[in-house]
Protein backbone atom coordinates (compact mmCIF):
# COMPACT_ATOMS: atom_id res chain seq x y z
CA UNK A 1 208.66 -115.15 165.82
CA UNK A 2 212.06 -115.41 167.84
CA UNK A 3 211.41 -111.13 168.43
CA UNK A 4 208.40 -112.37 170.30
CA UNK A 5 210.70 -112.62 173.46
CA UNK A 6 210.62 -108.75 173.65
CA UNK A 7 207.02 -108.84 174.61
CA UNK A 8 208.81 -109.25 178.41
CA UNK A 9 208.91 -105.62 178.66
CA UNK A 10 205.75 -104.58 177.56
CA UNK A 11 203.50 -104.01 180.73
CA UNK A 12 207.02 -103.99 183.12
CA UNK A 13 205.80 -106.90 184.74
CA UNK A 14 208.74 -109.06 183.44
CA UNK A 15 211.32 -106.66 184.30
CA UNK A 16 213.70 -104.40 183.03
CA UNK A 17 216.58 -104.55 180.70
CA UNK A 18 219.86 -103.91 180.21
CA UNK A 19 221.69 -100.97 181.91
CA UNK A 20 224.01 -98.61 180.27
CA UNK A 21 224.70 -95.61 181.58
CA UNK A 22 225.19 -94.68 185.55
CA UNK A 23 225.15 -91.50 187.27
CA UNK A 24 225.35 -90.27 190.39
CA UNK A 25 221.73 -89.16 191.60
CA UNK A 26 221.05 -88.05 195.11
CA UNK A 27 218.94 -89.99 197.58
CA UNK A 28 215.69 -87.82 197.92
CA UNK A 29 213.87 -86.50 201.13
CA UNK A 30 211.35 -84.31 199.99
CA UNK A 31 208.38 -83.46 202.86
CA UNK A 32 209.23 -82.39 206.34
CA UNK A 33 208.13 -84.55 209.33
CA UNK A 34 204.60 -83.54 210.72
CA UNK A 35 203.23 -84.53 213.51
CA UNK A 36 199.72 -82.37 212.93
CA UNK A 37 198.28 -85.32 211.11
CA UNK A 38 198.53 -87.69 214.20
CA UNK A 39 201.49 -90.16 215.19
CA UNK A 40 199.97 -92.83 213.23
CA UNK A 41 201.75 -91.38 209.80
CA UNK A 42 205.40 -90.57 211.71
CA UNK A 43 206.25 -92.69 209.62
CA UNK A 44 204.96 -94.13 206.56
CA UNK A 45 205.94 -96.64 204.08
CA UNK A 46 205.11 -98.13 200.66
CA UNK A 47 205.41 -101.35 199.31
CA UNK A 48 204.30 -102.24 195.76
CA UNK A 49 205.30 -102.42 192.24
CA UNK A 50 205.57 -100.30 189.16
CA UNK A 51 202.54 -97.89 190.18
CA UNK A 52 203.65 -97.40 193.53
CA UNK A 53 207.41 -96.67 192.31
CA UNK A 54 205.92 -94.35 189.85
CA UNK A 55 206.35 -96.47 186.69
CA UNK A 56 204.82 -94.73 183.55
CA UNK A 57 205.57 -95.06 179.59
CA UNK A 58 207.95 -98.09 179.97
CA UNK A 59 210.10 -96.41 182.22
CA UNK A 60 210.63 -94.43 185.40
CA UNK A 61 212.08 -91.12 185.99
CA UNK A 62 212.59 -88.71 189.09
CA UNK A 63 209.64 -86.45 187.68
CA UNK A 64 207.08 -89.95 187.84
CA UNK A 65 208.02 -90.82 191.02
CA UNK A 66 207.09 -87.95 192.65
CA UNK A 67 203.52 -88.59 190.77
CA UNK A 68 202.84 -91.96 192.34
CA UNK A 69 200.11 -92.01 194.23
CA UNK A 70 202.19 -92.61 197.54
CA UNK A 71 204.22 -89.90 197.25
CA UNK A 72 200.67 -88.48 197.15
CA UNK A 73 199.50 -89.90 200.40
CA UNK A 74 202.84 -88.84 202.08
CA UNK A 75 202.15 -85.74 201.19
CA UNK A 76 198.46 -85.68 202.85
CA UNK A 77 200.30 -87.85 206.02
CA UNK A 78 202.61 -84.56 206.28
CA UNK A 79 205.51 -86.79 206.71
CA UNK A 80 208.78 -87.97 206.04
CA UNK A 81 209.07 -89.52 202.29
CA UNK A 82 212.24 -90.90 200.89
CA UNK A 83 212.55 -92.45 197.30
CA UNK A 84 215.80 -93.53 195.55
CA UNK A 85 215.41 -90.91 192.46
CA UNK A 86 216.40 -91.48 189.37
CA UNK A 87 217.18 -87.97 188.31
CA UNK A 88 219.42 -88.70 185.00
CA UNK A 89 217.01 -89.77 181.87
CA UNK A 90 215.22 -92.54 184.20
CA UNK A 91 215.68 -96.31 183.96
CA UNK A 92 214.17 -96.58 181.36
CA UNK A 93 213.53 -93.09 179.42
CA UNK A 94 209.99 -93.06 178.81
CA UNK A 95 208.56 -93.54 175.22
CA UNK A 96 207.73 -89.91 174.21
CA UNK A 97 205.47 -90.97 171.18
CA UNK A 98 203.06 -94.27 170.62
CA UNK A 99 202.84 -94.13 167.37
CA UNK A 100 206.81 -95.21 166.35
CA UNK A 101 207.43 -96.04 170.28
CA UNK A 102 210.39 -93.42 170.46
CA UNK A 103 212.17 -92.44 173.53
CA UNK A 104 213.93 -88.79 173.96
CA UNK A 105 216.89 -88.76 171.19
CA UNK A 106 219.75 -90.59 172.58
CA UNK A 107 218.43 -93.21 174.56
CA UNK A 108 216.85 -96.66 173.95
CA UNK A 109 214.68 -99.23 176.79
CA UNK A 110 217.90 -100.26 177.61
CA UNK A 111 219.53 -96.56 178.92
CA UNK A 112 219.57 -96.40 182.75
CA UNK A 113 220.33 -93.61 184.51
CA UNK A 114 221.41 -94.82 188.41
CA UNK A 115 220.90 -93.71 191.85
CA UNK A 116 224.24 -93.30 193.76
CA UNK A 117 225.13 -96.45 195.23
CA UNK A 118 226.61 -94.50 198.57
CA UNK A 119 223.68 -93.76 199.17
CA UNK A 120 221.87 -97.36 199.17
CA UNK A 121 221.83 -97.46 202.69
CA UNK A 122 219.48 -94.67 203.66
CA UNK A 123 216.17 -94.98 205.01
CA UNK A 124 213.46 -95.03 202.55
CA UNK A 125 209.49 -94.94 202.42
CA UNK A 126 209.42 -95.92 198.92
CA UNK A 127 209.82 -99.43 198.96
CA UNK A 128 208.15 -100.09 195.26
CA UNK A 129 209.90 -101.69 192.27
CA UNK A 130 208.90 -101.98 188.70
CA UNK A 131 208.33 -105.60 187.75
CA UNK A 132 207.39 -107.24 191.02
CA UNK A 133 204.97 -110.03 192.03
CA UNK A 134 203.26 -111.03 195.15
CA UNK A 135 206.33 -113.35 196.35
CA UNK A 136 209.04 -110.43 195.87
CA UNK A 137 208.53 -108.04 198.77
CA UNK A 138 209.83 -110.67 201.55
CA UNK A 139 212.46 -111.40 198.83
CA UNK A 140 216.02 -110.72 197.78
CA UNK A 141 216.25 -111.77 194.41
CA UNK A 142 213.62 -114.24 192.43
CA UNK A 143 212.44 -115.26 189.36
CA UNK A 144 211.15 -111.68 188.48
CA UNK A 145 213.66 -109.54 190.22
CA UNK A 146 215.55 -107.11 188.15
CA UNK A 147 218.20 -104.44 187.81
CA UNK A 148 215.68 -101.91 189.60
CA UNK A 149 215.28 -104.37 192.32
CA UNK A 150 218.85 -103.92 193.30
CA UNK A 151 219.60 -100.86 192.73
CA UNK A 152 216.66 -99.35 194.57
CA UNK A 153 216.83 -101.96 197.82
CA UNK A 154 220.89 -101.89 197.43
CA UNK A 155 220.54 -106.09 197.95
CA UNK A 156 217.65 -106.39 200.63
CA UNK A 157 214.35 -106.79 200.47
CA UNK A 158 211.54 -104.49 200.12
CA UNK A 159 210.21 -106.06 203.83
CA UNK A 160 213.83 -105.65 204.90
CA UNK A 161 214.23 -102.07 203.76
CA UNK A 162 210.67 -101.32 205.51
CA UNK A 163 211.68 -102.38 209.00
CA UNK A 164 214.63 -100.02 208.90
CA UNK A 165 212.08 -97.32 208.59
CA UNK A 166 210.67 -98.14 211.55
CA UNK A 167 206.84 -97.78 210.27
CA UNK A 168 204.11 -96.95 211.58
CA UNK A 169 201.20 -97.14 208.63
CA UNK A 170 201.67 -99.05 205.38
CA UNK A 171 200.00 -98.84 202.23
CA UNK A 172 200.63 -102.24 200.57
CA UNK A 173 199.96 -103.03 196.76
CA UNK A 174 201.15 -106.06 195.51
CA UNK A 175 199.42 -108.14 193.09
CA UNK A 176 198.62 -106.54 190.01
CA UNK A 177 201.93 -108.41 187.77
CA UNK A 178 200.69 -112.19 189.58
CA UNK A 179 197.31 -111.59 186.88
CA UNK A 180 198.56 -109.15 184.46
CA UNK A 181 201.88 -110.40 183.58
CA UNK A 182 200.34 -113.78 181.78
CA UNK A 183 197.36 -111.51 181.16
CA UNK A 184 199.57 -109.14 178.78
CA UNK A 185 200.86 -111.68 177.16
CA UNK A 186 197.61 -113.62 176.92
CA UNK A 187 199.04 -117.09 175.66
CA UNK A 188 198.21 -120.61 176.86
CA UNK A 189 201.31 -122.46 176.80
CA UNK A 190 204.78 -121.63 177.85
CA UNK A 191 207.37 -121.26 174.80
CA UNK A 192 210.08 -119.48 173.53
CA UNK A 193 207.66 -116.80 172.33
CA UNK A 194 205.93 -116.73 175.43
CA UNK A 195 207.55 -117.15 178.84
CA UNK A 196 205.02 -116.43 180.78
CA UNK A 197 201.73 -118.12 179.95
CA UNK A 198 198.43 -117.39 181.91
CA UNK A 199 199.47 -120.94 183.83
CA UNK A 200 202.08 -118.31 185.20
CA UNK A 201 199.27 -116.64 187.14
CA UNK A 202 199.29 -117.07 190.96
CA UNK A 203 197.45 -119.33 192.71
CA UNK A 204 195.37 -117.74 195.41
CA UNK A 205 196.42 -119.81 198.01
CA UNK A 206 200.38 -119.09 197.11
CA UNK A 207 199.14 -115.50 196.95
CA UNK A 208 197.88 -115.92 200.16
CA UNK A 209 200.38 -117.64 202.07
CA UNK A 210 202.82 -115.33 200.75
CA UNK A 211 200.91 -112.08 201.30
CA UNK A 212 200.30 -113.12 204.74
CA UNK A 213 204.21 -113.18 205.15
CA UNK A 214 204.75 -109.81 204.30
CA UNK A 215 202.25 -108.90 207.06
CA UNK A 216 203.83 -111.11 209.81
CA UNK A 217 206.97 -109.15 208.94
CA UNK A 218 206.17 -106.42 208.80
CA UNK A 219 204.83 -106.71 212.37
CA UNK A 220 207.51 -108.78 214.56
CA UNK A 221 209.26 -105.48 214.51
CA UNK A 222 206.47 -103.35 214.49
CA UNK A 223 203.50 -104.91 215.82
CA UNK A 224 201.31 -101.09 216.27
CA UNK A 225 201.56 -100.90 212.46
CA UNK A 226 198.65 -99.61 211.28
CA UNK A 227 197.49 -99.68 207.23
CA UNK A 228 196.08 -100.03 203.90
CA UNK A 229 195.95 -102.92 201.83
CA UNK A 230 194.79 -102.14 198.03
CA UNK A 231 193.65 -104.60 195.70
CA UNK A 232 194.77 -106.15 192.68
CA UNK A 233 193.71 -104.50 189.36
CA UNK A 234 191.69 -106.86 186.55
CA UNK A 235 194.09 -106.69 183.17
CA UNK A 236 191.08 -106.48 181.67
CA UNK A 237 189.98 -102.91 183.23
CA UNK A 238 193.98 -101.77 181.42
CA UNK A 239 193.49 -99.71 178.13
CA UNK A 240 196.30 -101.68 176.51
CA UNK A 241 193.60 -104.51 175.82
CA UNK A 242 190.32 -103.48 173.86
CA UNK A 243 187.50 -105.64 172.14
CA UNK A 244 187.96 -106.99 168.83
CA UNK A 245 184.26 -105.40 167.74
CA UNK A 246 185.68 -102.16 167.73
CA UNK A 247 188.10 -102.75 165.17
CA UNK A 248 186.09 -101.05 162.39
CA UNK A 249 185.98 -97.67 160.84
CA UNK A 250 188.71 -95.36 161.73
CA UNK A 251 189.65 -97.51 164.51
CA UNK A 252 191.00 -100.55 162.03
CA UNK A 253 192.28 -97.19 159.90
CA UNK A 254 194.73 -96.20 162.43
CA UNK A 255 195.68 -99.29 163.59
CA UNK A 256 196.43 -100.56 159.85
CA UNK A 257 198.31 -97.47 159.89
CA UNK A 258 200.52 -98.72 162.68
CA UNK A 259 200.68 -102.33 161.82
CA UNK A 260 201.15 -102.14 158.00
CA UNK A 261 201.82 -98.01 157.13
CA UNK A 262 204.61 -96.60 155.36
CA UNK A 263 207.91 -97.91 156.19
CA UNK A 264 206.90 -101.18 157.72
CA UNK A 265 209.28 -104.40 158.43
CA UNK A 266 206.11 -106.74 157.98
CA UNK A 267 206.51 -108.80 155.22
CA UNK A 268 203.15 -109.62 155.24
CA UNK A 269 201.99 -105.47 154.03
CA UNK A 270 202.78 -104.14 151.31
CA UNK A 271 205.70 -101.99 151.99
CA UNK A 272 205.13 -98.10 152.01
CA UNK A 273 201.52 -98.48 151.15
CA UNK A 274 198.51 -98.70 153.83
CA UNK A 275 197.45 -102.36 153.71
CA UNK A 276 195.00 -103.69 155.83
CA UNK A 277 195.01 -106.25 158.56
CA UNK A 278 192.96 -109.27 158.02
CA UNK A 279 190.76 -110.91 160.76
CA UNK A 280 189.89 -114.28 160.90
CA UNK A 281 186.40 -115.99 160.51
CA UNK A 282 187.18 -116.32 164.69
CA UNK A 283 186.91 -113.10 165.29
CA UNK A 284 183.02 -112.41 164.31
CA UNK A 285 181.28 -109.84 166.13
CA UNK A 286 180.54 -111.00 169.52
CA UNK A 287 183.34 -113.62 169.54
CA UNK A 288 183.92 -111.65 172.47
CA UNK A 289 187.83 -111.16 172.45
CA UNK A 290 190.16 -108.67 173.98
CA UNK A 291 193.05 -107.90 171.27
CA UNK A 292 196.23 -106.40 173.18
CA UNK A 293 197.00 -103.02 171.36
CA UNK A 294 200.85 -103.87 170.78
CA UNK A 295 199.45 -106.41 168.27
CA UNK A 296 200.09 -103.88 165.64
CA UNK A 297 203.44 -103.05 166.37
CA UNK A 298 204.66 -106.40 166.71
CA UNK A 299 202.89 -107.15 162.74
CA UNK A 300 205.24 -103.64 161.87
CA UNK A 301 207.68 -105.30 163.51
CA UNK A 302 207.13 -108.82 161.21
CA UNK A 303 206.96 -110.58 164.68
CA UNK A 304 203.67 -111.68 163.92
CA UNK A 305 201.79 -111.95 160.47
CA UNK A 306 199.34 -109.15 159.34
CA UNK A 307 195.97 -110.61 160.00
CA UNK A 308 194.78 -111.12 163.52
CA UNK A 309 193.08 -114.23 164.93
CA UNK A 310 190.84 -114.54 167.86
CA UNK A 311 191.64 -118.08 169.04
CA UNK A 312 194.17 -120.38 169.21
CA UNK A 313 194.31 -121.94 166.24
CA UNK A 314 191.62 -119.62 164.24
CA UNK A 315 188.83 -120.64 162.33
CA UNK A 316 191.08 -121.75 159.37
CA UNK A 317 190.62 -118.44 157.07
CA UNK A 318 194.60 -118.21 156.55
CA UNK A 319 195.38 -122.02 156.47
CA UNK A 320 197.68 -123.75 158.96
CA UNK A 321 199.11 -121.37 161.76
CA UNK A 322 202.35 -121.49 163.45
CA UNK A 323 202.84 -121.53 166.99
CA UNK A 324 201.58 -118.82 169.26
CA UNK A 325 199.48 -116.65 166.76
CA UNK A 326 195.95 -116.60 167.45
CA UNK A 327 196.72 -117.13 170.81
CA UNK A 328 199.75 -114.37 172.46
CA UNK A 329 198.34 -110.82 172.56
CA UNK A 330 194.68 -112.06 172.24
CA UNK A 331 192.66 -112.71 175.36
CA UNK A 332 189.16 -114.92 174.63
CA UNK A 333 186.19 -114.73 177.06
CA UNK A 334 187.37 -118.18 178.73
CA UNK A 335 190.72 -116.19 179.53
CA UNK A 336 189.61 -113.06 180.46
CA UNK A 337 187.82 -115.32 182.82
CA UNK A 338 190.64 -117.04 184.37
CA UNK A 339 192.14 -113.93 184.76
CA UNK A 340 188.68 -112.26 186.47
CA UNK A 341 188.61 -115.70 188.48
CA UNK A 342 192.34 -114.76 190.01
CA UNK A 343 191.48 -111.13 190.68
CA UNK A 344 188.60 -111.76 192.17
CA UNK A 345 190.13 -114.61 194.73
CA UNK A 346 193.03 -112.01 195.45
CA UNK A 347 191.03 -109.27 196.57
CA UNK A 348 188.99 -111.40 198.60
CA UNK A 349 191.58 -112.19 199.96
CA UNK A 350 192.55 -108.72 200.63
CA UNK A 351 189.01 -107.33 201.88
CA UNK A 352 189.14 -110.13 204.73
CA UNK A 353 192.83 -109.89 205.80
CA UNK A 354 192.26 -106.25 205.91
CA UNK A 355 189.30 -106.57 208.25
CA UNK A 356 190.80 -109.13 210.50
CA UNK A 357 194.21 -106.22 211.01
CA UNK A 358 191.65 -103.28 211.62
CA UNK A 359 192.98 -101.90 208.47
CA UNK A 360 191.55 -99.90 205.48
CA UNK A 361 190.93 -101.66 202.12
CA UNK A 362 190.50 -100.09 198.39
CA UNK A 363 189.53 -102.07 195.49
CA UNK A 364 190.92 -100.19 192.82
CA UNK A 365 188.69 -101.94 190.30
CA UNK A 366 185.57 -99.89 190.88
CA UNK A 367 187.09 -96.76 189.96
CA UNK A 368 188.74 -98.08 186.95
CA UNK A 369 185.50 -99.89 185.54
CA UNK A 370 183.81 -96.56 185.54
CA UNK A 371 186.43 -93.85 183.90
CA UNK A 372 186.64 -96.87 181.29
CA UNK A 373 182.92 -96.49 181.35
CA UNK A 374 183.49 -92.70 180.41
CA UNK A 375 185.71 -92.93 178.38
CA UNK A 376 187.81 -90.14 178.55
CA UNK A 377 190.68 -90.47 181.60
CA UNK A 378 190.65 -94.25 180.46
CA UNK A 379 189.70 -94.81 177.27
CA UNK A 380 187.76 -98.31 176.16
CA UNK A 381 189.38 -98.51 172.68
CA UNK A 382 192.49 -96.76 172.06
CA UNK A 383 192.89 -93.81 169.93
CA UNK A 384 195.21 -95.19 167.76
CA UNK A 385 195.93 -92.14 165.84
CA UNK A 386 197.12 -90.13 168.83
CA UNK A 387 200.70 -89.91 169.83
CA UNK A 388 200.21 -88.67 173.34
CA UNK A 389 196.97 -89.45 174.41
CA UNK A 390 195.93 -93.17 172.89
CA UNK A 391 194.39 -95.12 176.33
CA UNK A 392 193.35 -91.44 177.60
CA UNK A 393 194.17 -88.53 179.58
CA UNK A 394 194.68 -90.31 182.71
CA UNK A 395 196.81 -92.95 180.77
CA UNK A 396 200.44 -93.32 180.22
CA UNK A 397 201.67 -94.47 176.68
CA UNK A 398 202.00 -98.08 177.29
CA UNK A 399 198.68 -98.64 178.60
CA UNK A 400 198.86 -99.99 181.56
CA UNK A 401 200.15 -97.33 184.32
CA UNK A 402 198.20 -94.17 185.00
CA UNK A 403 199.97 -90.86 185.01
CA UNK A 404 199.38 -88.08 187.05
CA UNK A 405 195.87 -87.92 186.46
CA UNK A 406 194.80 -91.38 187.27
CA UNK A 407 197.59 -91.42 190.46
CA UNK A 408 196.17 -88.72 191.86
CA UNK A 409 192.31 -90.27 191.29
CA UNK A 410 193.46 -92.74 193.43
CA UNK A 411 195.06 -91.18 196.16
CA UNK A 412 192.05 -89.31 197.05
CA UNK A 413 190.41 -92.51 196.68
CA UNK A 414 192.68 -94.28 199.55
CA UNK A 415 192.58 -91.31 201.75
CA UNK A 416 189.15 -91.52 201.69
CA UNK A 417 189.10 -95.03 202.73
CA UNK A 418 191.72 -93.83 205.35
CA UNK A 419 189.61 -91.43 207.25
CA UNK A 420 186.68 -93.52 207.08
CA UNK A 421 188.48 -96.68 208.71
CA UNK A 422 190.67 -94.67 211.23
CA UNK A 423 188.48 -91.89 211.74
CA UNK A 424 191.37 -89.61 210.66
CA UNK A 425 191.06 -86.44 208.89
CA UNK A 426 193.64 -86.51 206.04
CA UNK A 427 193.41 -83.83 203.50
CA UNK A 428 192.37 -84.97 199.79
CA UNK A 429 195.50 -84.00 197.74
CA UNK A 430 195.46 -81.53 194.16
């Protein structure tokens, strides 16, 4: 159980690890100022997390950044867009296979390629950073800040590093790690093997209060600013969780192949042979539980035990159970609810504050619910078998952030809601 801490790093939400290597990486200014677009986008800036820094297969590299969706929309503005890049082998590589987790030879989640500290003091648009929540933005350093938060701010604030930039629109997305940091982890109670709990999750009214000072300072300096907010994304609606149901056929095949296959650490499977995973009586069809996909790596692992409960506590098919299993990586309907409950406050939230600035609001929700619908761009159970592709072809590999596919989805989605608020005529982006 004590490897249970490394479940931190799984969704990015609780930050990232070690550094190791530094290089010297030039600041980036990559689209020419144009006005053609109108002055409201002279100058545009994003604040966010992960997905707006460009945050995809546990890690971040120059080549994903210029994939988020706001380098997207900077693009359609016609203007100005700085990022710090990370142009060495990213901060951290990104996992090149699901099935064994591997990054490119060389490198582990703790390699981190730098940006060049000289040039920490240059204007930016990019004001994202893997691993924030709702209270970081106005915010130095706190509870979830880490090494990307200095390195990419060079010791201010995303707000801070905003104003220098003078702004004129802002897209902000903030949110998503208040819900799906204790949603990834899915556990009740606070422990050694689980830090953060789904008692972790933000109130609305904290969410509020602190989302509202963003705003207010965002505008003593520039008080024209003009925007979009976006909304906070359900965990549920992610890949990296699927229903329990599903786990039959070739879908329990290829996750047994994961969790107990050849080579295996578990010392619950049979070593080199393809044991099964065992479910518990409390996980009978229509128990109605989301399983978190890195269940099976953390049973290869022999983090957890090979058999799979849907309940704190289980139903008592494998006796007495230690702390934690039955309950981390396993989200029952009264906690996807809580966590639906907290989404669903946010974005209310969101949808009035927007209307109340004469800004645009996007619910990103919608759009996910329906390619999860599909099936294809985000897939509803993961293809466990498939090295590149297993939560679809608009997925990354840890489940959670989109790649190109999905990023660009939703770019044409916000400048949609753009044009139709401001009456603007951005171009949709290819």
């Amino acid at each position: 159980m004590s490897r249970m801490h490394s479940l931190r790093g799984l969704a990015l939400t609780l930050g990232v690890m070690g550094i190791a290597n530094s290089c010297t990486v030039p600041f980036s200014d990559v689209i020419a100022p144009n006005a053609a677009r109108g002055d409201m986008f002279n100058s545009y800036v994003a604040i966010g997390n992960s997905i707006t820094a460009g945050y995809q297969s546990g890690g971040i590299i120059d080549s994903t950044q210029r994939r988020s969706y706001a380098f997207l929309l900077a693009q359609s503005m016609g203007t100005r867009f700085g990022y710090p890049s990370l142009a060495g082998r990213g901060c951290a590589p990104l996992i090149v296979s699901f099935l064994t987790q591997a990054r490119p030879v060389g490198t582990t989640a703790a390699t981190c390629d730098l940006r060049a500290a000289a040039t920490a003091t240059d204007a930016m648009n990019n004001l994202g950073v893997p691993g924030a929540w709702s209270y970081d933005p106005n915010s130095r350093s706190s509870a979830t800040s880490n090494a990307l938060t200095t390195f990419f701010l060079g010791g201010m604030s995303q707000v801070q590093r905003a104003r220098q930039a003078n702004p004129t629109f802002a897209s902000i997305w903030i949110g998503n790690n208040d819900v799906l940091g204790p949603g990834s982890t899915g556990c009740t109670t606070a422990n050694a093997a689980c830090p953060v709990p789904l008692t972790a999750i933000t109130a609305s009214a904290t969410f509020a209060t602190t989302y509202d000072a963003i705003i207010d300072s965002l505008r003593k300096t520039s008080p024209n600013l003009k925007g979009v907010l976006i909304g906070a994304v359900n965990v549920t609606n992610a890949p990296l969780y699927f229903p329990v149901d599903s786990l039959t056929g070739p879908v329990k095949t290829a996750f047994d192949a994961i969790a107990c296959g050849a080579g295996t650490a578990s010392t619950t499977c049979a070593i080199g042979t393809p044991s099964a995973v065992d479910l518990d009586a409390s996980c009978a069809p229509g128990s109605g539980a989301l399983i978190n996909a890195m269940l099976a790596f953390q049973i290869r692992t022999n983090a957890l035990p090979a058999f799979i409960v849907c309940t704190p506590g289980g139903a008592g098919t494998f006796g007495p159970l230690p702390a934690v299993v039955g309950d981390i990586l396993v989200l029952t309907a009264a906690e996807q609810t809580t966590i639906s409950t907290a989404v669903t406050a946010y974005n209310a939230y969101l949808s009035t504050k927007a209307t109340a600035l004469g800004w645009a609001y996007y619910n990103p929700n919608t759009q996910l619910a329906a390619l999860k619908t599909v099936g294809t761009v985000v897939r509803r159970v993961p293809n466990f078998g498939s090295a590149t592709a297993p939560f679809g072809t608009g997925m990354s590999l840890d489940g959670v952030h989109p790649n190109a596919a999905v990023h660009l989805i939703v770019a044409n989605d916000i400048i949609t809601a753009i044009n139709a608020k401001y009456g603007t005529k951005l171009p949709a982006v290819f």
